[in-house]
PDB file of N, CA and C in Angstrom:
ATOM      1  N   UNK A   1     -17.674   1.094  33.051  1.00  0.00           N
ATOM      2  CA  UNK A   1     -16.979   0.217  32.139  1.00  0.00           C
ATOM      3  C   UNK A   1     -16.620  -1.078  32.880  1.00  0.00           C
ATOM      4  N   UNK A   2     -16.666  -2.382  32.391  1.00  0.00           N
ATOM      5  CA  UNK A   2     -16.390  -3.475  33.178  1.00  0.00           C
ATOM      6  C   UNK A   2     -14.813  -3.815  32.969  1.00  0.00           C
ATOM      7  N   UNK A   3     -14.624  -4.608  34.047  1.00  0.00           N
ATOM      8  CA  UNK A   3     -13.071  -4.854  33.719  1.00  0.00           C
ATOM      9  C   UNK A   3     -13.073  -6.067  33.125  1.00  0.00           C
ATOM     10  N   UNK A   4     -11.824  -6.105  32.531  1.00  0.00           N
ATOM     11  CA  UNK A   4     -11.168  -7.458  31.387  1.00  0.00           C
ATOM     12  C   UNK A   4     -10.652  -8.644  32.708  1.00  0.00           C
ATOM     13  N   UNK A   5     -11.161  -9.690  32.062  1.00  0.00           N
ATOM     14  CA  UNK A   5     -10.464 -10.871  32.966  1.00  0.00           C
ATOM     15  C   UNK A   5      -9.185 -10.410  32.999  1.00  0.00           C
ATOM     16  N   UNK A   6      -8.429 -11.051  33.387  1.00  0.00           N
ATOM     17  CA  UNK A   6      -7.102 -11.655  33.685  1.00  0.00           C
ATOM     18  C   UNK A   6      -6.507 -12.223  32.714  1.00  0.00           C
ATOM     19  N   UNK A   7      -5.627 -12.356  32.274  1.00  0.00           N
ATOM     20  CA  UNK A   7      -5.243 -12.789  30.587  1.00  0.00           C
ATOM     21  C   UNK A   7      -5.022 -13.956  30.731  1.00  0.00           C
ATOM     22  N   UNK A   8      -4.530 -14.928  31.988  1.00  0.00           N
ATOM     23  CA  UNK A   8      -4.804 -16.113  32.322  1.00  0.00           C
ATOM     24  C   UNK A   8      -5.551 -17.240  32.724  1.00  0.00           C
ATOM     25  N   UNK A   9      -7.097 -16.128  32.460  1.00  0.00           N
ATOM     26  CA  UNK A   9      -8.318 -16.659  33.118  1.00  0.00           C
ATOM     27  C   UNK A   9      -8.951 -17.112  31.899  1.00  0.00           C
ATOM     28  N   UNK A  10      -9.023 -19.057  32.113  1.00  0.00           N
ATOM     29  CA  UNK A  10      -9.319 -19.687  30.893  1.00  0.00           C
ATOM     30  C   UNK A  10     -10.981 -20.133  30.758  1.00  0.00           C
ATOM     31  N   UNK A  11     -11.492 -19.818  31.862  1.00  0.00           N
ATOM     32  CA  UNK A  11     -12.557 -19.888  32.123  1.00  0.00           C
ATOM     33  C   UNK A  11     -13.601 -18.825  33.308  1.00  0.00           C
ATOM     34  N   UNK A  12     -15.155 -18.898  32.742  1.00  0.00           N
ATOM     35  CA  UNK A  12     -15.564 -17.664  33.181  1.00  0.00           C
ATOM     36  C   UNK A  12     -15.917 -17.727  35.239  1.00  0.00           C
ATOM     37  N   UNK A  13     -15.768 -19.424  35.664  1.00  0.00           N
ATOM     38  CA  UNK A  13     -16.306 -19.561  36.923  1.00  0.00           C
ATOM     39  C   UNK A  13     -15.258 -20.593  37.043  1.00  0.00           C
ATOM     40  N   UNK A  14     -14.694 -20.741  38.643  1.00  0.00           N
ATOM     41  CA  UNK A  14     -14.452 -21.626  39.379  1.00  0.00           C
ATOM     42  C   UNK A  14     -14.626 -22.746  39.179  1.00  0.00           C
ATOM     43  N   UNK A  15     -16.094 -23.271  39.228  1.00  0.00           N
ATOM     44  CA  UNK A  15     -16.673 -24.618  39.292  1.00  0.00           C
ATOM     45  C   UNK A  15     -16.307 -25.081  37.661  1.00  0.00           C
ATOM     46  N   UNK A  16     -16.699 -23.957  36.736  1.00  0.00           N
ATOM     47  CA  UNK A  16     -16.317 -24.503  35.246  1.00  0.00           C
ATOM     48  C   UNK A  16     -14.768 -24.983  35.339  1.00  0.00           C
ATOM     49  N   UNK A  17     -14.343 -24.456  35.952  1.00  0.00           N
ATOM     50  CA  UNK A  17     -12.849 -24.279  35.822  1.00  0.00           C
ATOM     51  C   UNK A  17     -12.454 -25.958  36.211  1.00  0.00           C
ATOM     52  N   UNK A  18     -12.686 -26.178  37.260  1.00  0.00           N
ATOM     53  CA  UNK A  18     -12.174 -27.395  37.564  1.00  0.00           C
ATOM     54  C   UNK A  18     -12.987 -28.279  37.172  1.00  0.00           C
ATOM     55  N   UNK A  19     -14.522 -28.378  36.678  1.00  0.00           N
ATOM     56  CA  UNK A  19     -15.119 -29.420  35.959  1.00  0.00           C
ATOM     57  C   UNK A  19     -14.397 -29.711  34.369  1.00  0.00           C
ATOM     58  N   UNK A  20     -13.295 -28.331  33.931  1.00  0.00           N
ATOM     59  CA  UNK A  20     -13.242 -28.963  32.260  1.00  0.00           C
ATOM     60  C   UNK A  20     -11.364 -29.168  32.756  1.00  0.00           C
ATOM     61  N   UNK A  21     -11.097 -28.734  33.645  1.00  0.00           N
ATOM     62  CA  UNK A  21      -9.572 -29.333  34.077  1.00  0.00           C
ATOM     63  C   UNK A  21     -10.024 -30.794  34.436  1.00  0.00           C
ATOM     64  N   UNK A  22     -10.780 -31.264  35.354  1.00  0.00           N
ATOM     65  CA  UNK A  22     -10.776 -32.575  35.373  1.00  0.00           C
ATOM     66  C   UNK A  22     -11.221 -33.294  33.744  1.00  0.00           C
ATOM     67  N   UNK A  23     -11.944 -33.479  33.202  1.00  0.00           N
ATOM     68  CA  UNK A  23     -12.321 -33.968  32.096  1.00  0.00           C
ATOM     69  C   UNK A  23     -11.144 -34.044  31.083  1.00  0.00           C
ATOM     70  N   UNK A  24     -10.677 -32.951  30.981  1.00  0.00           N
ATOM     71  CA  UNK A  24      -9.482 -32.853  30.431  1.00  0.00           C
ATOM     72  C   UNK A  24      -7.947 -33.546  30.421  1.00  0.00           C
ATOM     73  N   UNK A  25      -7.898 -33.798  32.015  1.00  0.00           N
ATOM     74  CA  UNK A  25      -6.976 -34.720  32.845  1.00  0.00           C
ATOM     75  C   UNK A  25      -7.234 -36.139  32.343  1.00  0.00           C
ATOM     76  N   UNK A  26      -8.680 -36.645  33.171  1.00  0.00           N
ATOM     77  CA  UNK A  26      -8.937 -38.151  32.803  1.00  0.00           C
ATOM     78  C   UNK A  26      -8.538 -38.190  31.207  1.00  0.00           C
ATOM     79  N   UNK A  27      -9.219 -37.327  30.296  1.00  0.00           N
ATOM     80  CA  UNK A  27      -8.954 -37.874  28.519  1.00  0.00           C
ATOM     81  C   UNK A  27      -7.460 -37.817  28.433  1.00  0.00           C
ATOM     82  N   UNK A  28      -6.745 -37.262  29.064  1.00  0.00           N
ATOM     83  CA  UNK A  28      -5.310 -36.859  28.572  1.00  0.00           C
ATOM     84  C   UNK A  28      -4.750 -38.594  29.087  1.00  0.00           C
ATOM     85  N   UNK A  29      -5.142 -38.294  30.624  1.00  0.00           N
ATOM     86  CA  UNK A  29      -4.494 -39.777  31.075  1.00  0.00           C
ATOM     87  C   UNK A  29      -4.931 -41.380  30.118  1.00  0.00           C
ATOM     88  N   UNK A  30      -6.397 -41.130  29.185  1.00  0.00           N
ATOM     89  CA  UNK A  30      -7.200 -42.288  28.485  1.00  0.00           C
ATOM     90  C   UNK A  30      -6.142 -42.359  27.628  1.00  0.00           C
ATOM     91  N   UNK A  31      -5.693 -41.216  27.161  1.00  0.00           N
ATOM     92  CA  UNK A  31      -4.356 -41.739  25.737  1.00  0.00           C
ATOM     93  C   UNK A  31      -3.694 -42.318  26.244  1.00  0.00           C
ATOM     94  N   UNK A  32      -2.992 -41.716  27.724  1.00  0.00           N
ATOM     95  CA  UNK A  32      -1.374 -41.925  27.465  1.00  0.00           C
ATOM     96  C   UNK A  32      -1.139 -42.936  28.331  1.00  0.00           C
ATOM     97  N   UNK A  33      -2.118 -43.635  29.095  1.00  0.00           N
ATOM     98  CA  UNK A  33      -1.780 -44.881  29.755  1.00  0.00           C
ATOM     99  C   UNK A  33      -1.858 -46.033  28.870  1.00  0.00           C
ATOM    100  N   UNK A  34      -2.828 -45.634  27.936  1.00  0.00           N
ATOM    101  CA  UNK A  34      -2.526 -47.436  26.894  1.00  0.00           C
ATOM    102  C   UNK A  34      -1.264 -47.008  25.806  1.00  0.00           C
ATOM    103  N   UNK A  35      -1.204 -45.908  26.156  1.00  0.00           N
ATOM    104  CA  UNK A  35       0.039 -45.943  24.647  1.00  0.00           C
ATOM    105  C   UNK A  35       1.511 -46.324  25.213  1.00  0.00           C
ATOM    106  N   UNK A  36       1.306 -46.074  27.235  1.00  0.00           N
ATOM    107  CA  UNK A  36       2.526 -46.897  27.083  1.00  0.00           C
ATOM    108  C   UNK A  36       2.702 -48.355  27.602  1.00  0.00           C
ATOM    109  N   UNK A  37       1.792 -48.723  27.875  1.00  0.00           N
ATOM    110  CA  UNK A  37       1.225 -50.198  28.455  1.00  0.00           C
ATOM    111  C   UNK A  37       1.373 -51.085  26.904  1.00  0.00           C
ATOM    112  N   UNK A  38       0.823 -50.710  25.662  1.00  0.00           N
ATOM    113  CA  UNK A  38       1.927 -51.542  24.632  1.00  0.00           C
ATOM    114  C   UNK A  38       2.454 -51.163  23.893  1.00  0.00           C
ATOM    115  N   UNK A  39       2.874 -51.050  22.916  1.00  0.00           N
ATOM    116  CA  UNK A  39       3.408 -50.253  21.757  1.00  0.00           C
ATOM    117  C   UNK A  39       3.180 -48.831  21.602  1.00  0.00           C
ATOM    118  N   UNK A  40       4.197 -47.731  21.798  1.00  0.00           N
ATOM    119  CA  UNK A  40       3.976 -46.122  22.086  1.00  0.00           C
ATOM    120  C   UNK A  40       4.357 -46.046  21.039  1.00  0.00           C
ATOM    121  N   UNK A  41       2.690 -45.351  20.552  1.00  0.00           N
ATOM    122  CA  UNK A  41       2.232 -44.738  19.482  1.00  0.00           C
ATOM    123  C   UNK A  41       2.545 -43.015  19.949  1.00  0.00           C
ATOM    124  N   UNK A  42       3.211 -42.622  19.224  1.00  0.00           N
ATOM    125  CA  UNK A  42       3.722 -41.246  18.988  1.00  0.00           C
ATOM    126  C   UNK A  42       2.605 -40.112  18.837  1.00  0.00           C
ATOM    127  N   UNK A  43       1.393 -40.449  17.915  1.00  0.00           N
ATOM    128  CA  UNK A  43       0.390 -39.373  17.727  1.00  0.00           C
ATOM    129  C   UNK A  43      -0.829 -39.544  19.447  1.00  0.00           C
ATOM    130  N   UNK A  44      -0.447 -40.553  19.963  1.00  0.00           N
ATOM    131  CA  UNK A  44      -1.508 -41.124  21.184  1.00  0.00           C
ATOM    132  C   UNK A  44      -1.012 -40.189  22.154  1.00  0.00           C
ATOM    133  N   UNK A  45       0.767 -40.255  22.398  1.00  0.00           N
ATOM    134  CA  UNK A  45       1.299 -39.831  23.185  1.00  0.00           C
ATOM    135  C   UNK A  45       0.995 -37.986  23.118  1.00  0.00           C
ATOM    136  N   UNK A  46       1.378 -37.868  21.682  1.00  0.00           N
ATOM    137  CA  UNK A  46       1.080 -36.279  21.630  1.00  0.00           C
ATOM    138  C   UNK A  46      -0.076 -35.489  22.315  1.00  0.00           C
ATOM    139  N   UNK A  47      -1.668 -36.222  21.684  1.00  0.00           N
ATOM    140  CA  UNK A  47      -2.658 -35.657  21.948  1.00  0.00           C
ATOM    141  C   UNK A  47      -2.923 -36.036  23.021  1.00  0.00           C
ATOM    142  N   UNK A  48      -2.492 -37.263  24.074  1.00  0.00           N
ATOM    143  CA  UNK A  48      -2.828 -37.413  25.537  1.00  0.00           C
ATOM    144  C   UNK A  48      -2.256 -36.511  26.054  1.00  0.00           C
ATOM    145  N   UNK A  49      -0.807 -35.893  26.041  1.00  0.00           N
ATOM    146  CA  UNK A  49      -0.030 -34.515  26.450  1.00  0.00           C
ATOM    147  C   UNK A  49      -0.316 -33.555  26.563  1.00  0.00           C
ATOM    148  N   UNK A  50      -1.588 -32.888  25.296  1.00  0.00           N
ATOM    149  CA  UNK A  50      -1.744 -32.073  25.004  1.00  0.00           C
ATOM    150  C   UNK A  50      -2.934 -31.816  25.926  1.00  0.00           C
ATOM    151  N   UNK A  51      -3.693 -32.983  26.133  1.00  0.00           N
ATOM    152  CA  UNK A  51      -5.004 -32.742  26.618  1.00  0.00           C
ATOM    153  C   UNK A  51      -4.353 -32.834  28.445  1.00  0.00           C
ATOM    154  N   UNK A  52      -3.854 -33.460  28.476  1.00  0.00           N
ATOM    155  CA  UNK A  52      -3.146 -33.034  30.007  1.00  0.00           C
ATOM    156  C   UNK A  52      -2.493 -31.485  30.498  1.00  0.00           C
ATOM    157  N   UNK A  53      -2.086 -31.092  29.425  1.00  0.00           N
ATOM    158  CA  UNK A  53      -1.563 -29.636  29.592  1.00  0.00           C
ATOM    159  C   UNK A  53      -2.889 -28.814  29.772  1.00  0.00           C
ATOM    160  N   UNK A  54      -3.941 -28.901  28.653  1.00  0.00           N
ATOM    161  CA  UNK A  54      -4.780 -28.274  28.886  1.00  0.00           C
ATOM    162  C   UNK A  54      -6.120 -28.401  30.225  1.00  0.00           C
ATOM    163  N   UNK A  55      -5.301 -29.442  30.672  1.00  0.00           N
ATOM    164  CA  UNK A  55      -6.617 -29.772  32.082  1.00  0.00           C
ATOM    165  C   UNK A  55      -5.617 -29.391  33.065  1.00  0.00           C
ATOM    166  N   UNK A  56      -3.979 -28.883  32.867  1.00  0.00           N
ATOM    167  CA  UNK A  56      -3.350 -28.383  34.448  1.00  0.00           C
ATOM    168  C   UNK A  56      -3.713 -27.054  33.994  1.00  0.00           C
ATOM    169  N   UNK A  57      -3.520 -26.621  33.121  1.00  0.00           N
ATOM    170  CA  UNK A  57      -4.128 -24.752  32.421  1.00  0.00           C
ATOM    171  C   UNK A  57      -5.334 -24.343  33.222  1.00  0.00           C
ATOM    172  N   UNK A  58      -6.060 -25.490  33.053  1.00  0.00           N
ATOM    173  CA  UNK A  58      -7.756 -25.303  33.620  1.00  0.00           C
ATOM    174  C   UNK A  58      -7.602 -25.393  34.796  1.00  0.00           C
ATOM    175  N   UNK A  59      -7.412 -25.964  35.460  1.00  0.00           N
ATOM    176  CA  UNK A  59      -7.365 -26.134  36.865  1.00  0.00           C
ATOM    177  C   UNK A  59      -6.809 -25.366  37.884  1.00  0.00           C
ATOM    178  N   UNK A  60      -5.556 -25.293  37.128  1.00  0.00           N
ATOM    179  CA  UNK A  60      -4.211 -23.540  37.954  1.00  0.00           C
ATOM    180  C   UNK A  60      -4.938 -22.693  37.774  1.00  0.00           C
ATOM    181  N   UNK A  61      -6.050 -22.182  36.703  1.00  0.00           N
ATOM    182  CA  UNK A  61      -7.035 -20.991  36.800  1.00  0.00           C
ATOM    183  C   UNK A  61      -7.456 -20.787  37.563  1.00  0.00           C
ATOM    184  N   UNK A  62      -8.192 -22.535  37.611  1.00  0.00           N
ATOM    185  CA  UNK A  62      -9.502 -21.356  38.998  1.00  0.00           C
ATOM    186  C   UNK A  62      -8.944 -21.910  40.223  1.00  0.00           C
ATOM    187  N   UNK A  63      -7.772 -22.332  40.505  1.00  0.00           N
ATOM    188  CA  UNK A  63      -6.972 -22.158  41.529  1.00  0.00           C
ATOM    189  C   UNK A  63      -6.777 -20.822  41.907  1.00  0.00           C
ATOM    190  N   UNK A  64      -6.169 -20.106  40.631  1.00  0.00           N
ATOM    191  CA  UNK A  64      -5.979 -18.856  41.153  1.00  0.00           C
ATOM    192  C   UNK A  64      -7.220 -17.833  41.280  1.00  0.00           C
ATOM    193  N   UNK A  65      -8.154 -18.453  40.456  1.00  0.00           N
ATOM    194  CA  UNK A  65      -9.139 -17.523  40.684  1.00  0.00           C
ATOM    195  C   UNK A  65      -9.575 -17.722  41.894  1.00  0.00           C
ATOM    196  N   UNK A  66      -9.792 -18.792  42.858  1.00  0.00           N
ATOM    197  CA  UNK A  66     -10.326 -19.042  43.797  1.00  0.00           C
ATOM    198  C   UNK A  66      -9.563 -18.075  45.141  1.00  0.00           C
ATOM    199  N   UNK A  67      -8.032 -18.182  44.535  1.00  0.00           N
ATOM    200  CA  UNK A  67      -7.618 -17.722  45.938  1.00  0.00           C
ATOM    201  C   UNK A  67      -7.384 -15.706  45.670  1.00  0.00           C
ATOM    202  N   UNK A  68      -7.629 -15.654  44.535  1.00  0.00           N
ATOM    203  CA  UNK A  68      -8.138 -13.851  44.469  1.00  0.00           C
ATOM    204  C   UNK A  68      -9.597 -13.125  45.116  1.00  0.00           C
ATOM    205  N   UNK A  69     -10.223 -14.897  45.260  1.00  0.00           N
ATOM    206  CA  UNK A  69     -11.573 -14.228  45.421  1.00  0.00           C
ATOM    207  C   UNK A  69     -11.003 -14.313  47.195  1.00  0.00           C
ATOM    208  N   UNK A  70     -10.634 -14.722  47.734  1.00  0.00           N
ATOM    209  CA  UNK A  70     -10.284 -14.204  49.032  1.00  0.00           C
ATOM    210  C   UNK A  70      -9.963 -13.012  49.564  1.00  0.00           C
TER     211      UNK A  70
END
């Protein structure tokens, strides 16, 4: 029988892991640096947040996955 990931494991490899945490980071940072450079737009701010949360999610994964595989 195979075992179940890790319930925190958001991705299936390492390398995925930090290729969609970075991507994720830069788009998060594309919102939220022009929304506050002029007029902060509230829905800019949200979804740049959101996409930043989800690229530290990605990234703390295969952080941790990396240092289990030790």
């Amino acid at each position: 029988m195979t075992e179940k990931p890790p319930w925190w494991q958001t991705t299936k490899t390492i390398r995925q892991g930090l290729w969609l945490g970075g991507v994720f980071i830069v788009v998060g940072l594309g919102e939220l640096v022009p929304a506050f450079l002029g007029r902060v737009n509230l829905l800019k701010v949200i979804i740049g947040s959101g996409f930043l949360a989800m690229g530290l999610v990605h990234l703390s994964s295969a952080v941790a996955m990396r240092r289990r595989q030790r």
